[in-house]
Protein backbone atom coordinates (compact mmCIF):
# COMPACT_ATOMS: atom_id res chain seq x y z
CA UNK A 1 19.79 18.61 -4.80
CA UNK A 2 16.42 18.12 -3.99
CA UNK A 3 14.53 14.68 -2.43
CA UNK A 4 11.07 14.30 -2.18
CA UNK A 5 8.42 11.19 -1.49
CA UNK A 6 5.02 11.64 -0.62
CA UNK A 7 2.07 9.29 -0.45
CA UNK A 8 -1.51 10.87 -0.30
CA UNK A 9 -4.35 8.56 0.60
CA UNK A 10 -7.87 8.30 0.49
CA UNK A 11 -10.10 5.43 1.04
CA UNK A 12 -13.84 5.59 -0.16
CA UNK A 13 -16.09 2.88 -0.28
CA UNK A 14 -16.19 2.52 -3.76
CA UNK A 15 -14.82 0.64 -7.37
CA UNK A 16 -12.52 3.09 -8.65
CA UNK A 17 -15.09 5.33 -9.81
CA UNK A 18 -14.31 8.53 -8.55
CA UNK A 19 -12.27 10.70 -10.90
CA UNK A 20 -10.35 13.05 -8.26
CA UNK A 21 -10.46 11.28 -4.93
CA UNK A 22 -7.61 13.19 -3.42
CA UNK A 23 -9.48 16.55 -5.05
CA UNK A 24 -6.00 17.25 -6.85
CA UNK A 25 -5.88 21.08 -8.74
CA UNK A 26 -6.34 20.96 -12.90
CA UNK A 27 -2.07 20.99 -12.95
CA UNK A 28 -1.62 18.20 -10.93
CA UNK A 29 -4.69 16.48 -12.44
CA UNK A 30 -3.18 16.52 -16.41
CA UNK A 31 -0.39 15.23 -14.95
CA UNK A 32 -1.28 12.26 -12.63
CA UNK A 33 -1.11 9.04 -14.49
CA UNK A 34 -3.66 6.56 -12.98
CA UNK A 35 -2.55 2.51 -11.86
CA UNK A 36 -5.18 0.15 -10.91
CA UNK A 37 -3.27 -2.38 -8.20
CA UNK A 38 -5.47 -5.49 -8.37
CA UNK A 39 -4.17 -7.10 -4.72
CA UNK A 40 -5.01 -10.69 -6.19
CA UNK A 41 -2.53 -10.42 -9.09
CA UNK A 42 0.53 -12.41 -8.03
CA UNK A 43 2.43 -10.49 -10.78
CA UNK A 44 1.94 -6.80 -9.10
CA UNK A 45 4.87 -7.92 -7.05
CA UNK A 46 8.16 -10.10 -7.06
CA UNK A 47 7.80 -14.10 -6.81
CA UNK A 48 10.36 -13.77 -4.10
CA UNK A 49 7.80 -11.77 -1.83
CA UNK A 50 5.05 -14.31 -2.49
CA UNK A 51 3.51 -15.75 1.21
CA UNK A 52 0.41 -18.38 0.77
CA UNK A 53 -0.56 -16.47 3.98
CA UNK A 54 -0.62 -13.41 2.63
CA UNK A 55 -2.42 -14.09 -0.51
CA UNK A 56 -5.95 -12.81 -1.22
CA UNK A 57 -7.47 -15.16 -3.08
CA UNK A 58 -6.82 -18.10 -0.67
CA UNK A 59 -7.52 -15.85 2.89
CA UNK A 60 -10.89 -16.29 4.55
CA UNK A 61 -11.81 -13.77 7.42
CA UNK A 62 -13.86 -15.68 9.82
CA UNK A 63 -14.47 -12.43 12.05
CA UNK A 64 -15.29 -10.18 9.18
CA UNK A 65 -17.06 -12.93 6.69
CA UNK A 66 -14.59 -11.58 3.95
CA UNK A 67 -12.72 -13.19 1.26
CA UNK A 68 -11.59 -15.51 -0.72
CA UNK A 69 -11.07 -12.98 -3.21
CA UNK A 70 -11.18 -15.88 -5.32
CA UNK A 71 -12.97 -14.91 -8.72
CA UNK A 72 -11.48 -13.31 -12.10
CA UNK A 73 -14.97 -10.69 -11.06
CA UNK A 74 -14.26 -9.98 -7.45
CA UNK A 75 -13.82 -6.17 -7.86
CA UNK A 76 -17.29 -5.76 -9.23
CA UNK A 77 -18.98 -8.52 -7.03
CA UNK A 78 -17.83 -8.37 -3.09
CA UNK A 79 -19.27 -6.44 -0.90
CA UNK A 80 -18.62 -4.06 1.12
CA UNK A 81 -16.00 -3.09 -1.11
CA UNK A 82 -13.54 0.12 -0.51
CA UNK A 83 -10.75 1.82 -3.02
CA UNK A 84 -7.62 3.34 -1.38
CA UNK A 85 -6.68 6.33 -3.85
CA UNK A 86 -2.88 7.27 -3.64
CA UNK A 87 -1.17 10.09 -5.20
CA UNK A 88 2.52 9.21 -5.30
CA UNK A 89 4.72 12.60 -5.53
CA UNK A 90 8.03 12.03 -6.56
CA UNK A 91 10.86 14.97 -6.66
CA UNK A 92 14.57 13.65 -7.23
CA UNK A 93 16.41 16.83 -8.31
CA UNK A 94 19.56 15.78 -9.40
CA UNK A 95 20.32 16.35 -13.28
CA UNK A 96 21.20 13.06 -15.53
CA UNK A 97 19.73 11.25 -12.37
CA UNK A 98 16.49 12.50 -12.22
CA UNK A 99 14.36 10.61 -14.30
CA UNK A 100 15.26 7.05 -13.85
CA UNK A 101 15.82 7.52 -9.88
CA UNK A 102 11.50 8.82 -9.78
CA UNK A 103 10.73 5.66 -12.34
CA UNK A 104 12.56 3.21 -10.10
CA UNK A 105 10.89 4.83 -7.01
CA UNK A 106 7.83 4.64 -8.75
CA UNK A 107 7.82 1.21 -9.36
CA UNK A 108 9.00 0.25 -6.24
CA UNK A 109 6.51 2.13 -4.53
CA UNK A 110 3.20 0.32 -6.37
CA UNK A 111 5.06 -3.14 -5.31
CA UNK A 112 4.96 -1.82 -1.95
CA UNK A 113 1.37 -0.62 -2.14
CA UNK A 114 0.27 -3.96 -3.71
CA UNK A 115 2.10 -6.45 -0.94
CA UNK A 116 0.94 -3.83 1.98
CA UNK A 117 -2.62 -3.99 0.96
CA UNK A 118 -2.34 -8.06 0.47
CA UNK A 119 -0.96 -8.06 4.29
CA UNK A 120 -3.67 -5.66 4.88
CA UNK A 121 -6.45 -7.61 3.69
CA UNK A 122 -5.32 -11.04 4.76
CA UNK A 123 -4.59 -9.55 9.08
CA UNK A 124 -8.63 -8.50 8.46
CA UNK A 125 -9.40 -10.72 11.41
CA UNK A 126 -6.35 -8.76 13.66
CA UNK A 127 -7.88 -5.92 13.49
CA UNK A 128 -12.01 -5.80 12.54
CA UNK A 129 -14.11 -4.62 14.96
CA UNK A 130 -11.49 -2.85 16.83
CA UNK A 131 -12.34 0.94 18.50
CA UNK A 132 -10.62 3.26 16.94
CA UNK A 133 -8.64 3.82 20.03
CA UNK A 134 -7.17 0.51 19.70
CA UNK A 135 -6.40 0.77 16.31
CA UNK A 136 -4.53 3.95 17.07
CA UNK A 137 -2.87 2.51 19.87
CA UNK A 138 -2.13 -0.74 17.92
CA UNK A 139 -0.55 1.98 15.33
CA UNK A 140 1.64 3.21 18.34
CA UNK A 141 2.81 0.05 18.91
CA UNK A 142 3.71 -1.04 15.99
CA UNK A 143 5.32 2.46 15.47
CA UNK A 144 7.70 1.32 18.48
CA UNK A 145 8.60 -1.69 16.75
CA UNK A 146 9.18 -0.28 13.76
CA UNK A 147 11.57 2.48 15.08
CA UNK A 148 13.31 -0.25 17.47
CA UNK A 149 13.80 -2.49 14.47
CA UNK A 150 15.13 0.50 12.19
CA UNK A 151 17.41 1.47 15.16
CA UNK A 152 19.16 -2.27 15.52
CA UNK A 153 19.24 -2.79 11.84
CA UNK A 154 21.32 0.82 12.25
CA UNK A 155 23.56 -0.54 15.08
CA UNK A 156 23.96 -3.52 13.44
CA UNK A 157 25.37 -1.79 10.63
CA UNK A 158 27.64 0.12 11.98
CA UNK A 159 29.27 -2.35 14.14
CA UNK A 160 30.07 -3.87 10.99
CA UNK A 161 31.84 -1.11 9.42
C-alpha cells in the first residue's frame, strides 16, 4: 500500500493569472484541476471553524495598512495583492479505497488551505516588517510548539488506552 501527500507552493504577486506557477510538466498539467480559494468566503470552510478574529473581511492591519477585505471586488482592487499557487499530490494506493480516501483528503486539504490563509492574513500585524531571520526563527519556534503539542496530544493518548 502506498501513502502519499504533498503540498507545492508558490506565491507571486499576482491575481491568478499565471497558467503554470509551479512550472508543472504537460502530464501533470492535463491533469491538475484548478480551485480558486476566495479567503473571504465563509462557506470555503465549516461554520464550526468560523472566528470573528480570524475573518478577512472584518480584520484591519494597522502596521501593514491592509484589509478589510470587505468588498464583493477585493481580488481585483487591493493592492499589493499576492496568489499562493498549490499543487496538492495525492497517492492513496489501496484498491476499493483509493478514490474516495484522495477526494476526502482533497477536500479536507482546500478547508485547511482556506482557514490557514484567513489566520494568515488576519496575524498580518504579527509578523510584517519582520527580517527574514526572525521570521525563520519565529518558524522554529513555532515548530517547537507544534512538535511539543503533537507529542502531549500522543502521551495523552496513550495514557488513556
Amino acid at each position: 500500500m502506498t501513502f502519499k501527500v504533498v503540498t507545492e507552493t508558490m506565491h507571486l504577486a499576482d491575481r491568478a493569472e499565471t497558467e503554470n506557477a509551479l512550472n508543472l510538466d504537460a502530464k501533470v498539467l492535463a491533469q491538475r484541476v484548478v480551485e480558486h480559494i476566495d479567503v473571504t468566503n465563509d462557506k470555503e470552510f465549516s461554520a464550526a471553524l468560523y472566528k470573528e478574529s480570524e475573518d478577512p473581511k472584518l480584520y484591519k492591519a494597522t502596521k501593514a495598512e491592509r484589509g478589510p477585505l470587505s468588498t464583493e471586488d477585493w481580488m481585483e482592487t487591493c493592492e499589493p495583492v499576492m496568489t499562493c499557487y498549490k499543487l496538492l499530490t495525492v497517492e492513496f494506493g489501496w484498491w476499493g479505497f483509493q478514490t474516495a480516501v484522495e477526494r476526502y483528503i482533497h477536500s479536507t486539504m482546500r478547508e485547511v488551505f482556506a482557514v490557514f490563509h484567513r489566520q494568515l492574513f488576519c496575524d498580518t500585524d504579527g509578523w510584517f516588517g519582520m527580517t527574514i531571520e526572525e521570521l525563520r526563527a519565529m518558524e522554529d519556534d513555532t515548530a517547537k510548539k507544534l512538535i511539543d503539542k503533537r507529542n502531549q496530544e500522543l502521551a495523552s493518548k496513550t495514557e488513556s488506552n
